[in-house]
N, C-alpha and C. Protein backbone atom coordinates (compact mmCIF):
# COMPACT_ATOMS: atom_id res chain seq x y z
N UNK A 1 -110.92 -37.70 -2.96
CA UNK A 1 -109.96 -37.69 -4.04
C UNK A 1 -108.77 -36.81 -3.69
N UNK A 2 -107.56 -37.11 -4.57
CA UNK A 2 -106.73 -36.47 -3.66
C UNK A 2 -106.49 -35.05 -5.03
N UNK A 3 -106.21 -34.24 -4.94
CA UNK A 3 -106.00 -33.07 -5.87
C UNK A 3 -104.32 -32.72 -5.79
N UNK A 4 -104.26 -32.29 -7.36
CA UNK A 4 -103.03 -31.59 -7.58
C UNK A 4 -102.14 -31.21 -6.52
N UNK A 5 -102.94 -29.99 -5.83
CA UNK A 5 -101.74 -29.58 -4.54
C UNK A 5 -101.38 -30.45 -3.99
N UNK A 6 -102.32 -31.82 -3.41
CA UNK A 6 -101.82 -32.55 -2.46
C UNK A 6 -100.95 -33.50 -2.91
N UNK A 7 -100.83 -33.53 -3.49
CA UNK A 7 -99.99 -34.44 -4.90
C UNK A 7 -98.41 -33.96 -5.04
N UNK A 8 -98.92 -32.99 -5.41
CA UNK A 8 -97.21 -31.50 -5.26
C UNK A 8 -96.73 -31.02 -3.76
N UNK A 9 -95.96 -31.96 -2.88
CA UNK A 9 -96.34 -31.98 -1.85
C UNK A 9 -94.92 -30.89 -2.01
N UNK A 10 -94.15 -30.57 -2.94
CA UNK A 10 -93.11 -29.53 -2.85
C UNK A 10 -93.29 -28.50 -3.82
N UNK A 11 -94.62 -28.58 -3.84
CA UNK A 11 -95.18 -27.10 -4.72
C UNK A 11 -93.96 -26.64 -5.87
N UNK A 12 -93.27 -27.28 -6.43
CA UNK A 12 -92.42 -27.31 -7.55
C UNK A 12 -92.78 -27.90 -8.91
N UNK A 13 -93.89 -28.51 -9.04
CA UNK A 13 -94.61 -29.23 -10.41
C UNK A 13 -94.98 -31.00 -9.99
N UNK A 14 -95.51 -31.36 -10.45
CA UNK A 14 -95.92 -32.85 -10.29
C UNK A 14 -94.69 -33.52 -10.85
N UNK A 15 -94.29 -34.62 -10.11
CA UNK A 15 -93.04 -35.49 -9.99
C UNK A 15 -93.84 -36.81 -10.06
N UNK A 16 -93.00 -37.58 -11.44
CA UNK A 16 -93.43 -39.03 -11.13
C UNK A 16 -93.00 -39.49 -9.73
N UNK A 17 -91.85 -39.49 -8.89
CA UNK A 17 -91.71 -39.89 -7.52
C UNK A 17 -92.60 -39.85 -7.09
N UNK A 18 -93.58 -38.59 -7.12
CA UNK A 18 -94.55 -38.32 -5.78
C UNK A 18 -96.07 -39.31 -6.86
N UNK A 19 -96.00 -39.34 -7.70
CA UNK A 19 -97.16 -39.77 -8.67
C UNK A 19 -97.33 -41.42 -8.28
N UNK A 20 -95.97 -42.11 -8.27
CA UNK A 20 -95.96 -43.48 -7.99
C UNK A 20 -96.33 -44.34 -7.31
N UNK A 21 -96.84 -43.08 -5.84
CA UNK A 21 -97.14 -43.77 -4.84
C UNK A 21 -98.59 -43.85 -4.80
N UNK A 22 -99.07 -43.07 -5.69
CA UNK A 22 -100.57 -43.49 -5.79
C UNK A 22 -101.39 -44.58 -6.19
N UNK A 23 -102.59 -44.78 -5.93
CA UNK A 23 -103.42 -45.92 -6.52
C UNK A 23 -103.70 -45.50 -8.05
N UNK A 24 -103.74 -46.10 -8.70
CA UNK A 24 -104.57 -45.79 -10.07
C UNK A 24 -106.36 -45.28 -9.38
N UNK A 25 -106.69 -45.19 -9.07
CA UNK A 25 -107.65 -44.28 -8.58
C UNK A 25 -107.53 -42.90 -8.20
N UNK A 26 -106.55 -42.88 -7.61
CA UNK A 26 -106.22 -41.25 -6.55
C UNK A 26 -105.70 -40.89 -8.07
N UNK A 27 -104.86 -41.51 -9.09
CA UNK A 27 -104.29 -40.90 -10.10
C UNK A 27 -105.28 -40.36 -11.09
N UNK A 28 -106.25 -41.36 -11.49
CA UNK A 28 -107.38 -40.76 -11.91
C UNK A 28 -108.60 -40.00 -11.31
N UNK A 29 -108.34 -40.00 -10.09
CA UNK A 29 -108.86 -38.83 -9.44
C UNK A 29 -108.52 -37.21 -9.54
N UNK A 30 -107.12 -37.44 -9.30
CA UNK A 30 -105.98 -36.10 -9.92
C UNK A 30 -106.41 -35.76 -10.95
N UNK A 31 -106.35 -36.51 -11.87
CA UNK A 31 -106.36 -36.22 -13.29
C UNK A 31 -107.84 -35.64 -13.62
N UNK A 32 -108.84 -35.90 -13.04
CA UNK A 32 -110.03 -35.43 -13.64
C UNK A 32 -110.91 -34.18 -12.46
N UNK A 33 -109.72 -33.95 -11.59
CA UNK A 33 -109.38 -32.74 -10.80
C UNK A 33 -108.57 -31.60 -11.37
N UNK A 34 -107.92 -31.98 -12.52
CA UNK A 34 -107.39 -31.29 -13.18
C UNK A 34 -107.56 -30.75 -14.22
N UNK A 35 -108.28 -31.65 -15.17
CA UNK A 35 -109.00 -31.75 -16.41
C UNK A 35 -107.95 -32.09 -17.04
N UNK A 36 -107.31 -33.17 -17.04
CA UNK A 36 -106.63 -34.23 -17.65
C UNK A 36 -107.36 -35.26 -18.62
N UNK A 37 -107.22 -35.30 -20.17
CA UNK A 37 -107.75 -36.50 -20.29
C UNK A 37 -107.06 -37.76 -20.23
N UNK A 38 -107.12 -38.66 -19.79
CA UNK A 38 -106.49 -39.86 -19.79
C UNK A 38 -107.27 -41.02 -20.67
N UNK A 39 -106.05 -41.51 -21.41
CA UNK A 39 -106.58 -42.26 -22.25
C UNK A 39 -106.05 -43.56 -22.22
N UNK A 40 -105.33 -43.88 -21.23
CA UNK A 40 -104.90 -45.39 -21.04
C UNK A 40 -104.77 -46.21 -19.84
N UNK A 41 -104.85 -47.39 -19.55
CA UNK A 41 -105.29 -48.11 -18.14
C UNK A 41 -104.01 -48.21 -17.22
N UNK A 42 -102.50 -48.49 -18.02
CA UNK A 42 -101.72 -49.20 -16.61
C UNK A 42 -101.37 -47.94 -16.29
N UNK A 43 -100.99 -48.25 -14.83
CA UNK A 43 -100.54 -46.79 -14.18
C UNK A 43 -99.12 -46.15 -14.22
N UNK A 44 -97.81 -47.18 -15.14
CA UNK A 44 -96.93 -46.23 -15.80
C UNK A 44 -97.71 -45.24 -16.86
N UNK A 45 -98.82 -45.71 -17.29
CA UNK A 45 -98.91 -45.12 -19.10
C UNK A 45 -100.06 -43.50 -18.50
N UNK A 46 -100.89 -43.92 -17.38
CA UNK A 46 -101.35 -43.06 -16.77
C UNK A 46 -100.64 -41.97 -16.27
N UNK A 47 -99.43 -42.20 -15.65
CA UNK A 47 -98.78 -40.89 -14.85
C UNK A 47 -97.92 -40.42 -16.10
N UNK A 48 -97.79 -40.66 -17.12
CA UNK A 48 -96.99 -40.39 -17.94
C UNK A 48 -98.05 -39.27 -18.44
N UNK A 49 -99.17 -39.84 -18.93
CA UNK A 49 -100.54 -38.86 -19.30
C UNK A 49 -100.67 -37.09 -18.37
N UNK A 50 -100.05 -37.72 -17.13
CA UNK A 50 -100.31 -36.79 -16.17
C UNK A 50 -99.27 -35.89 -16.10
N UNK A 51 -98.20 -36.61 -16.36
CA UNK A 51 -97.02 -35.65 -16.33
C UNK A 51 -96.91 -34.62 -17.35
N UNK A 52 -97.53 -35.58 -18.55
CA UNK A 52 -97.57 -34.41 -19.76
C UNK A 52 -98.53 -33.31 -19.89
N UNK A 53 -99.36 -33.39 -18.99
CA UNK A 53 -100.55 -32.56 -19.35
C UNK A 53 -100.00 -31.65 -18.11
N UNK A 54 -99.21 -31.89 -17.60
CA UNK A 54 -98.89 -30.72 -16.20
C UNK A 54 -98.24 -30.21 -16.57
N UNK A 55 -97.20 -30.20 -17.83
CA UNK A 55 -96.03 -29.74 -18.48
C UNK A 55 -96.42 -28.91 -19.26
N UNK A 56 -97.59 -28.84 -19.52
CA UNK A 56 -97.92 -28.16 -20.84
C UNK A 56 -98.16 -26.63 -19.96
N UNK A 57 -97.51 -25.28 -20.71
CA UNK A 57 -97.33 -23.65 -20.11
C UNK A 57 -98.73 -23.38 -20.57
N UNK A 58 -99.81 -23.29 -20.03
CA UNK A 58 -101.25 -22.28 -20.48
C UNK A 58 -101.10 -21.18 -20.65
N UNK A 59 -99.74 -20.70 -20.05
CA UNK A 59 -99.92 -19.20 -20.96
C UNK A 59 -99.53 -18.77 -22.42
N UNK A 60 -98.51 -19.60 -22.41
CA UNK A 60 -98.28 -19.31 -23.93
C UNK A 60 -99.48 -20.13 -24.84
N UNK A 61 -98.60 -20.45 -26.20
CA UNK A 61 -99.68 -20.59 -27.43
C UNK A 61 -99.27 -22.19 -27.11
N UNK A 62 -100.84 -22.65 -27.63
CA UNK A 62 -101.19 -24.69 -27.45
C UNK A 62 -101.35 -24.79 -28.56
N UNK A 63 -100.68 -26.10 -28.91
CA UNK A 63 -101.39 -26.50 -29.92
C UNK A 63 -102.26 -27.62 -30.07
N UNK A 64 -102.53 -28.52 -30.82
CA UNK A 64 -103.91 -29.42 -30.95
C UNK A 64 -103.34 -30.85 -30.20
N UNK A 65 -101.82 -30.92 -30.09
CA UNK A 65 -101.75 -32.00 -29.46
C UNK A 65 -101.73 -31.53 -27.57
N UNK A 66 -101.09 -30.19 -28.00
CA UNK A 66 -101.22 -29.80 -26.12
C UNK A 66 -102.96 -29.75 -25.80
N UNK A 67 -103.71 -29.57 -26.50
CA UNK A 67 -105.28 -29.66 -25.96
C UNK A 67 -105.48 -30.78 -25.60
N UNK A 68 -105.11 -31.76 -27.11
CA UNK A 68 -105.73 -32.95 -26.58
C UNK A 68 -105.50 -34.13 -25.33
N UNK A 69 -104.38 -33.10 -24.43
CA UNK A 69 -104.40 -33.71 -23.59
C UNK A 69 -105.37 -33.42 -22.16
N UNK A 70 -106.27 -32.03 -22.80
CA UNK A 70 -107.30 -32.11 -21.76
C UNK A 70 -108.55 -32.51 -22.03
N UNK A 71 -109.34 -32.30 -21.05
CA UNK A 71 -110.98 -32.45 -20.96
C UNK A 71 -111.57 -31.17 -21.66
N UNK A 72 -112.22 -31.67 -22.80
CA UNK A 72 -113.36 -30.67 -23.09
C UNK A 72 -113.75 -29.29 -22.41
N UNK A 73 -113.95 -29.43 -21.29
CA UNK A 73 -114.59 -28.56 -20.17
C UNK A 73 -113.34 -27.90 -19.62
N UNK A 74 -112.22 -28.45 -19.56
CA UNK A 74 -111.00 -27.50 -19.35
C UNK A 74 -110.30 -26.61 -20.16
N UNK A 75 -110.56 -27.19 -21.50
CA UNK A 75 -110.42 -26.64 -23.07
C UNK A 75 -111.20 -25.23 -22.69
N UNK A 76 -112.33 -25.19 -22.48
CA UNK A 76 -113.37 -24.15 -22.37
C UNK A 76 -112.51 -23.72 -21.31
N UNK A 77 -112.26 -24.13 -20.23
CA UNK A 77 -112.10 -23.31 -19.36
C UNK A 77 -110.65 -22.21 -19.62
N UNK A 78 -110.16 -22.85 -20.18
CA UNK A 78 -108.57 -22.06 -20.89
C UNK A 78 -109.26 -20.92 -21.49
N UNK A 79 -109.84 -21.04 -22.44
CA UNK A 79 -110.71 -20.38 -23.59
C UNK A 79 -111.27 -19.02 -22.91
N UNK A 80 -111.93 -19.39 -21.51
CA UNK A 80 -112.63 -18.42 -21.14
C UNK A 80 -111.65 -17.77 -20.33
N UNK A 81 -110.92 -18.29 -20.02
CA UNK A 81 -109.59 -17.31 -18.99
C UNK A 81 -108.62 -16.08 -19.59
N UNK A 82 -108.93 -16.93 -21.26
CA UNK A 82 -108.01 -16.16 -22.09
C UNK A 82 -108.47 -15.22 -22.58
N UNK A 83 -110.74 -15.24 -22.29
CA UNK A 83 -111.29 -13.95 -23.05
C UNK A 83 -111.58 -14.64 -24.65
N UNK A 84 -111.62 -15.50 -24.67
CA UNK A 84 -111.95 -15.53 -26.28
C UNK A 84 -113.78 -15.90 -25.96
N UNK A 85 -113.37 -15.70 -27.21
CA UNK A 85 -115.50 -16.06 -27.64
C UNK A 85 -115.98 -17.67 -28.39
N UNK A 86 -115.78 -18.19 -27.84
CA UNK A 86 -115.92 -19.68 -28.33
C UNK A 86 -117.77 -20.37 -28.20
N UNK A 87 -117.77 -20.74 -29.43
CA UNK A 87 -119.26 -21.10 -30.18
C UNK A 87 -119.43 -22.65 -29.91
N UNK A 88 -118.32 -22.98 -29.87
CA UNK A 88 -118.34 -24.75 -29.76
C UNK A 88 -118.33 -25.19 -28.19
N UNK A 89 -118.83 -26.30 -28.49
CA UNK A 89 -119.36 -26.18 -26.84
C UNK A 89 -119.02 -27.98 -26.82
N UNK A 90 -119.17 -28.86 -25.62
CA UNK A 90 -119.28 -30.19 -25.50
C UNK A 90 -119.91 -31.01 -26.38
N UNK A 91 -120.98 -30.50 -26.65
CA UNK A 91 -121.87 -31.48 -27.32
C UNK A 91 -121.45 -31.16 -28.74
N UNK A 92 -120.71 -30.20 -29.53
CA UNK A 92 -119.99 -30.16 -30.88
C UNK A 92 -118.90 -31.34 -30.53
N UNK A 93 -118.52 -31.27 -29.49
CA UNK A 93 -117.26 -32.49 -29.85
C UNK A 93 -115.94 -31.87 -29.43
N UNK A 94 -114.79 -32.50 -28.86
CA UNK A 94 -113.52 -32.25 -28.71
C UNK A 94 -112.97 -31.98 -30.01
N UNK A 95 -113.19 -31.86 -31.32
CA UNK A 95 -112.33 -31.65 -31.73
C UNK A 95 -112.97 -30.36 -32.21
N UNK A 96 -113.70 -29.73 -31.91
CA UNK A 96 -114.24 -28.52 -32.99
C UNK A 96 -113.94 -27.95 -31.93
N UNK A 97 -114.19 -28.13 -30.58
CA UNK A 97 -113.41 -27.41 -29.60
C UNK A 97 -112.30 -26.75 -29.74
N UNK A 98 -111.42 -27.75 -30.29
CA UNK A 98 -110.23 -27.44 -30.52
C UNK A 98 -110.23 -26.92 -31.68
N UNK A 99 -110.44 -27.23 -33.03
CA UNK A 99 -110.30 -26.17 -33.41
C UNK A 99 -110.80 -24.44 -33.84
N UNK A 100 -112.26 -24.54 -33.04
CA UNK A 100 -112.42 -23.09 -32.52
C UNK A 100 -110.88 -22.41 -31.85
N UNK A 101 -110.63 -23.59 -30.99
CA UNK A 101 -109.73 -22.58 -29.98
C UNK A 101 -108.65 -21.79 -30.67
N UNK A 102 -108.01 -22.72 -31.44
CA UNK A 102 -106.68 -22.57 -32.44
C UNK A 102 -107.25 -21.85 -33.58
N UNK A 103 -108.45 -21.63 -34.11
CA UNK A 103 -108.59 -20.63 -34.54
C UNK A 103 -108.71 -19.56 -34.18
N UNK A 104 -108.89 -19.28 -33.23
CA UNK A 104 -109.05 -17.83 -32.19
C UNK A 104 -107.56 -17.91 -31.85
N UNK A 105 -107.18 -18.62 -31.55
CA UNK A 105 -105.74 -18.17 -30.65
C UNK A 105 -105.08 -17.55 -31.92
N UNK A 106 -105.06 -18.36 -33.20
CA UNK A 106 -103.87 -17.85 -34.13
C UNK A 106 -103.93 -16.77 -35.26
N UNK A 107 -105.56 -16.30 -34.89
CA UNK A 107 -106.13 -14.86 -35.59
C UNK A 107 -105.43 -13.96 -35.45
């Protein structure tokens, strides 16, 4: 699979140019190398998915539509980078995920 870096071949952010030349495979490979969720099949509507979820700043404050553009398990993984204490887990569901998170973030 090919990953992010190799993708960012000018280490400046992910570029549809460089995105285009991929297969819809390597793209959804990226993407779930990233913890991207992708939620649609053609591969304009895919790199668009990708572009937005690369755009989104993790350091500042997310909100429920910037989550929902990741994976569950990346949700957590934000969560735990940031030090919070989060109760909701995968099997509660993406959305209690989320809003554990946004409740912790905006305490």
């Amino acid at each position: 699979m090919i990953t992010a870096a190799e993708a960012d071949v000018d280490s400046d952010g992910l570029e549809e140019s460089e995105l285009l030349g991929l297969t819809i495979t390597q793209l959804r490979g990226l993407a779930a190398d990233s913890g991207y969720e992708l939620t649609k099949t053609k591969k304009a509507d895919i790199i668009e998915e990708i572009l937005a979820a690369a755009s989104v700043d993790l350091t500042g404050d997310l909100d429920a539509d910037d989550l929902a553009l990741f994976t569950v398990e990346k949700i957590l993984e934000i969560a735990e980078a940031r030090e919070y204490t989060m109760t909701k887990t995968a099997e509660d569901g993406k959305a209690a995920v989320i809003t554990e998170f946004l409740a912790i973030q905006n305490a």
